[in-house]
C-alpha atoms as a PDB file:
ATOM      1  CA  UNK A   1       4.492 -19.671 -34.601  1.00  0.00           C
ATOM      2  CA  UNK A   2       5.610 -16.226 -34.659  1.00  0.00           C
ATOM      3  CA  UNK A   3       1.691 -14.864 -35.050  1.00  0.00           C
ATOM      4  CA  UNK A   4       1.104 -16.781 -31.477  1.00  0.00           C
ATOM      5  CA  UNK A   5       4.112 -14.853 -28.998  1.00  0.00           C
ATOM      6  CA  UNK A   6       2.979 -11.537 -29.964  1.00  0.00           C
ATOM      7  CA  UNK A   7      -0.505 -12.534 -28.656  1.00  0.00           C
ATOM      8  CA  UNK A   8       0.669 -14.750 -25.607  1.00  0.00           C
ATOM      9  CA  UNK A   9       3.285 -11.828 -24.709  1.00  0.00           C
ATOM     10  CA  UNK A  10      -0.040  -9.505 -24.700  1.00  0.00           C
ATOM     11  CA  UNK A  11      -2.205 -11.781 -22.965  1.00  0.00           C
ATOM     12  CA  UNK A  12       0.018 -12.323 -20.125  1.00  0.00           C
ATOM     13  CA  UNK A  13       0.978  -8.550 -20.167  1.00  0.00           C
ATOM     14  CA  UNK A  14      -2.252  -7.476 -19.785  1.00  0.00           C
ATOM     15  CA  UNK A  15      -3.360 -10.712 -17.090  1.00  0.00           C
ATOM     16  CA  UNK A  16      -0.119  -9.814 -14.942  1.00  0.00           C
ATOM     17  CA  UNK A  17      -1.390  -5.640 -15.248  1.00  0.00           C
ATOM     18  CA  UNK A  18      -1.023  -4.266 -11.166  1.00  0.00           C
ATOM     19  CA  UNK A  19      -4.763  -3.745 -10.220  1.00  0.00           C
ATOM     20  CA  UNK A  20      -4.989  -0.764  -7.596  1.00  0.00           C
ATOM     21  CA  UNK A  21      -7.229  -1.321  -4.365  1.00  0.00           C
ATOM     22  CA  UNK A  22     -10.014   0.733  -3.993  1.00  0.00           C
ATOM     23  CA  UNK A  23      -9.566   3.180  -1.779  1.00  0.00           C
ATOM     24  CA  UNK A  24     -11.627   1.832   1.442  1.00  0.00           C
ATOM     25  CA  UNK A  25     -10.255  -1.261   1.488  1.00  0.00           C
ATOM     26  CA  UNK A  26      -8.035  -0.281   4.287  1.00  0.00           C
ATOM     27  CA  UNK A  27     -10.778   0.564   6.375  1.00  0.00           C
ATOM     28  CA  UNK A  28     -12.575  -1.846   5.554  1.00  0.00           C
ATOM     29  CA  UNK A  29      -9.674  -4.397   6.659  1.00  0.00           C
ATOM     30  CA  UNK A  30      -8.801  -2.147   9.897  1.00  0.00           C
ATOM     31  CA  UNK A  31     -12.142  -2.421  10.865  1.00  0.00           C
ATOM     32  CA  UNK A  32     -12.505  -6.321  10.126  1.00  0.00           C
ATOM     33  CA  UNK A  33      -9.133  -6.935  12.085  1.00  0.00           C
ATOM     34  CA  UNK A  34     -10.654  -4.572  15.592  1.00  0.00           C
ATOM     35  CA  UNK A  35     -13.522  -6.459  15.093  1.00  0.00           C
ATOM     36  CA  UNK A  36     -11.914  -9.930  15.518  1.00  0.00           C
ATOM     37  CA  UNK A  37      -9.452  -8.727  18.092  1.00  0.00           C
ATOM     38  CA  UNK A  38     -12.024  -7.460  20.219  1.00  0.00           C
ATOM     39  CA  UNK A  39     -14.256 -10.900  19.809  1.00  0.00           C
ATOM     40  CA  UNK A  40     -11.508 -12.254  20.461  1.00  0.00           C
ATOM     41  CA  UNK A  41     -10.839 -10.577  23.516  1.00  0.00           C
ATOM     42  CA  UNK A  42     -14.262 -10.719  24.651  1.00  0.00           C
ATOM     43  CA  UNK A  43     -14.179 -14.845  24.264  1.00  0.00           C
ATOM     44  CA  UNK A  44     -11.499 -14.847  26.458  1.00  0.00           C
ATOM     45  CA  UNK A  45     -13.031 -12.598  28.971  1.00  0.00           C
ATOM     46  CA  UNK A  46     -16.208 -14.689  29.556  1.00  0.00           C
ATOM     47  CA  UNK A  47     -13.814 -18.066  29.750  1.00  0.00           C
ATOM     48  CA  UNK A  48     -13.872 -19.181  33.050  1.00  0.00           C
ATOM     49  CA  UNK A  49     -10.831 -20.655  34.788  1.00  0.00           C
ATOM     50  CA  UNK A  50     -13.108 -23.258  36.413  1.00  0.00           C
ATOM     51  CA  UNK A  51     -13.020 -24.541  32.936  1.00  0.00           C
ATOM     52  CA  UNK A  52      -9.214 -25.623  32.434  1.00  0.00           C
ATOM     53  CA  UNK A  53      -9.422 -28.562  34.060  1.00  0.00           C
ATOM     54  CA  UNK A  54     -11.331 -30.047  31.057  1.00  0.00           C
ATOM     55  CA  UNK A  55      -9.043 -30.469  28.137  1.00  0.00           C
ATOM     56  CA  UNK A  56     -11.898 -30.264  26.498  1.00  0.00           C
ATOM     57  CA  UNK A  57     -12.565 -27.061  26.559  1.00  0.00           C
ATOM     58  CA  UNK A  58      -9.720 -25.326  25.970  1.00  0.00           C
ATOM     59  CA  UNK A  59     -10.244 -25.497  21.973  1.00  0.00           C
ATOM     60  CA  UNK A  60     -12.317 -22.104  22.328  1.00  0.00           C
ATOM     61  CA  UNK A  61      -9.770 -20.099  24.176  1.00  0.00           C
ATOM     62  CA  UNK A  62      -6.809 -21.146  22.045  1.00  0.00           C
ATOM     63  CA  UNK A  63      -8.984 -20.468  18.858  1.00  0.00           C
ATOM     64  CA  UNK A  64      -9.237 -16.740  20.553  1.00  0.00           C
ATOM     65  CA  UNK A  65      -5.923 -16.789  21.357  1.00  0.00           C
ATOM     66  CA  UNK A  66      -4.526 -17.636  18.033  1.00  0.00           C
ATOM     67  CA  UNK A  67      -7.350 -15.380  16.269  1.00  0.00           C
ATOM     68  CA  UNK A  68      -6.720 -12.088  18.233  1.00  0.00           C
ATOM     69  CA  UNK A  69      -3.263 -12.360  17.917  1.00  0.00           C
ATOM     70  CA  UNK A  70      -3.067 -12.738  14.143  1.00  0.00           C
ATOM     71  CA  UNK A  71      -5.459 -10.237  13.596  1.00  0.00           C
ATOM     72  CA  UNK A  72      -3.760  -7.849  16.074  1.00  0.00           C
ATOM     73  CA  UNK A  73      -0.334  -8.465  14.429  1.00  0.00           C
ATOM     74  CA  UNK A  74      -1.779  -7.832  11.120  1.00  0.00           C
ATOM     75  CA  UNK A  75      -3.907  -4.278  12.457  1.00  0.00           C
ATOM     76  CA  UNK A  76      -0.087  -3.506  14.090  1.00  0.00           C
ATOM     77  CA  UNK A  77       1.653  -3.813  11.010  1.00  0.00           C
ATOM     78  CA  UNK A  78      -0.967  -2.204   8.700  1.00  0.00           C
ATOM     79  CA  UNK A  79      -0.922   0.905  11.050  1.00  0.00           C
ATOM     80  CA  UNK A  80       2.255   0.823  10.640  1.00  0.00           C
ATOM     81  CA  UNK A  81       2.625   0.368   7.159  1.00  0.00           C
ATOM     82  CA  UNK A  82       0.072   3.480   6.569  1.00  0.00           C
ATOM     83  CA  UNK A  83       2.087   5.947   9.247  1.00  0.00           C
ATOM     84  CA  UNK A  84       5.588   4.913   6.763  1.00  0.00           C
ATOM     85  CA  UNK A  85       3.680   6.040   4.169  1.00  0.00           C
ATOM     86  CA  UNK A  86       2.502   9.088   5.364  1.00  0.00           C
ATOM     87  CA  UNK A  87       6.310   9.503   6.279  1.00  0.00           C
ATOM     88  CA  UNK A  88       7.229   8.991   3.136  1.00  0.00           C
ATOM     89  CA  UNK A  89       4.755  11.328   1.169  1.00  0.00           C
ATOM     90  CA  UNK A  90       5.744  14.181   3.909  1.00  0.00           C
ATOM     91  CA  UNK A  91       9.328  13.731   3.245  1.00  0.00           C
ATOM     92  CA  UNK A  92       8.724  13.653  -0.559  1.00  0.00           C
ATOM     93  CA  UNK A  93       7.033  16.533  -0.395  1.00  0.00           C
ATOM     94  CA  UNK A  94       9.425  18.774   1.474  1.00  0.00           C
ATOM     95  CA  UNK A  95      12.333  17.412  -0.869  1.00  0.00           C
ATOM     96  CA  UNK A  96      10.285  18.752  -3.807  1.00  0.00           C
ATOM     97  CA  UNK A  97      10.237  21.836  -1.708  1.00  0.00           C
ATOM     98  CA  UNK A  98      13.662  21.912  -1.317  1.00  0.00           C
ATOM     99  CA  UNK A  99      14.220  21.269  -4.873  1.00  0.00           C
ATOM    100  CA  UNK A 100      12.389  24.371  -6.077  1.00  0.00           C
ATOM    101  CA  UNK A 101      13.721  26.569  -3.150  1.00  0.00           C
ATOM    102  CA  UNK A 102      17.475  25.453  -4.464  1.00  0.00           C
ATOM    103  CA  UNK A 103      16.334  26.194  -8.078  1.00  0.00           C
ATOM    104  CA  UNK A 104      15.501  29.443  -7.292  1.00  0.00           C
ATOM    105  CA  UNK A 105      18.132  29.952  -5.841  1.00  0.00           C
ATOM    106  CA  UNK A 106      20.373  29.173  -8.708  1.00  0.00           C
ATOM    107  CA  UNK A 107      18.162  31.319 -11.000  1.00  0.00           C
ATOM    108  CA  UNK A 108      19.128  34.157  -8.765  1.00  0.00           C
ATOM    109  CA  UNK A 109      22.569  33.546  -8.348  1.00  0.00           C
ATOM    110  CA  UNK A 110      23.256  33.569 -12.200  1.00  0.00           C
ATOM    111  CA  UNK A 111      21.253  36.449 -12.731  1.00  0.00           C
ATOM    112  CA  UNK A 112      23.141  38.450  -9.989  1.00  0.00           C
ATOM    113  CA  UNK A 113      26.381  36.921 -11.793  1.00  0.00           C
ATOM    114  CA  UNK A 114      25.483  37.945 -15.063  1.00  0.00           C
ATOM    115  CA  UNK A 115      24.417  41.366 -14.099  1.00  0.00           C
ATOM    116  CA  UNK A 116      27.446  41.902 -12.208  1.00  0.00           C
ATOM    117  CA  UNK A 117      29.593  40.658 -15.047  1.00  0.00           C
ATOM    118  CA  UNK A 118      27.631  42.749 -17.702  1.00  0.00           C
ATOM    119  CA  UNK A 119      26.114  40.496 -19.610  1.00  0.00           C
ATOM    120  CA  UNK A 120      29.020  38.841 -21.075  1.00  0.00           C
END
């Protein structure tokens, strides 16, 4: 029994891995999303109002409806999710900035103390 967890541990190790996008699928999805919401919003354009009376024939409108406004939500919060990002890789950058300008700093604050204390 103990022959088979060391196996099932790597199995599921190695099944449960993070697998990294490749790097246009966020275009690719931005692109699919504009493209709905703008079929979307052309369905609705060519609807004519004449046509609500007809129960009927509101299943196409509500379908565009529904369908531009998911897809819009999602393009919304993906746009959003990318500019937080960004954000984030700008702000990690300047802290890393930071970080060496404060190292320096120090480096050149104990030399000035040690040469002002001669070397003790």
């Amino acid at each position: 029994m103990s022959d088979v967890s060391p196996s099932l541990e790597a199995l599921l190790r190695e099944a449960l891995a993070p697998v990294e996008p490749p790097e246009d699928l966020v275009h690719r999805l931005e692109g699919t999303l504009l493209s709905i919401t703008e079929m979307a919003a052309d369905e609705l354009d060519a609807w004519e109002l004449s046509a609500m009376r007809d129960p009927r024939n509101w299943v196409r409108p509500a379908v565009a409806i529904v369908a531009g406004t998911a897809a819009g939500g999602a393009l919304v919060m993906l746009r959003a999710r990318r500019r937080a990002q960004a954000t984030q890789a700008d702000a990690d950058g300047r802290l890393a900035a930071l970080d060496r300008s404060a190292q320096q700093a120090l480096r050149k604050l104990s030399a000035q103390t040690r040469r002002l204390l001669g070397q003790r």
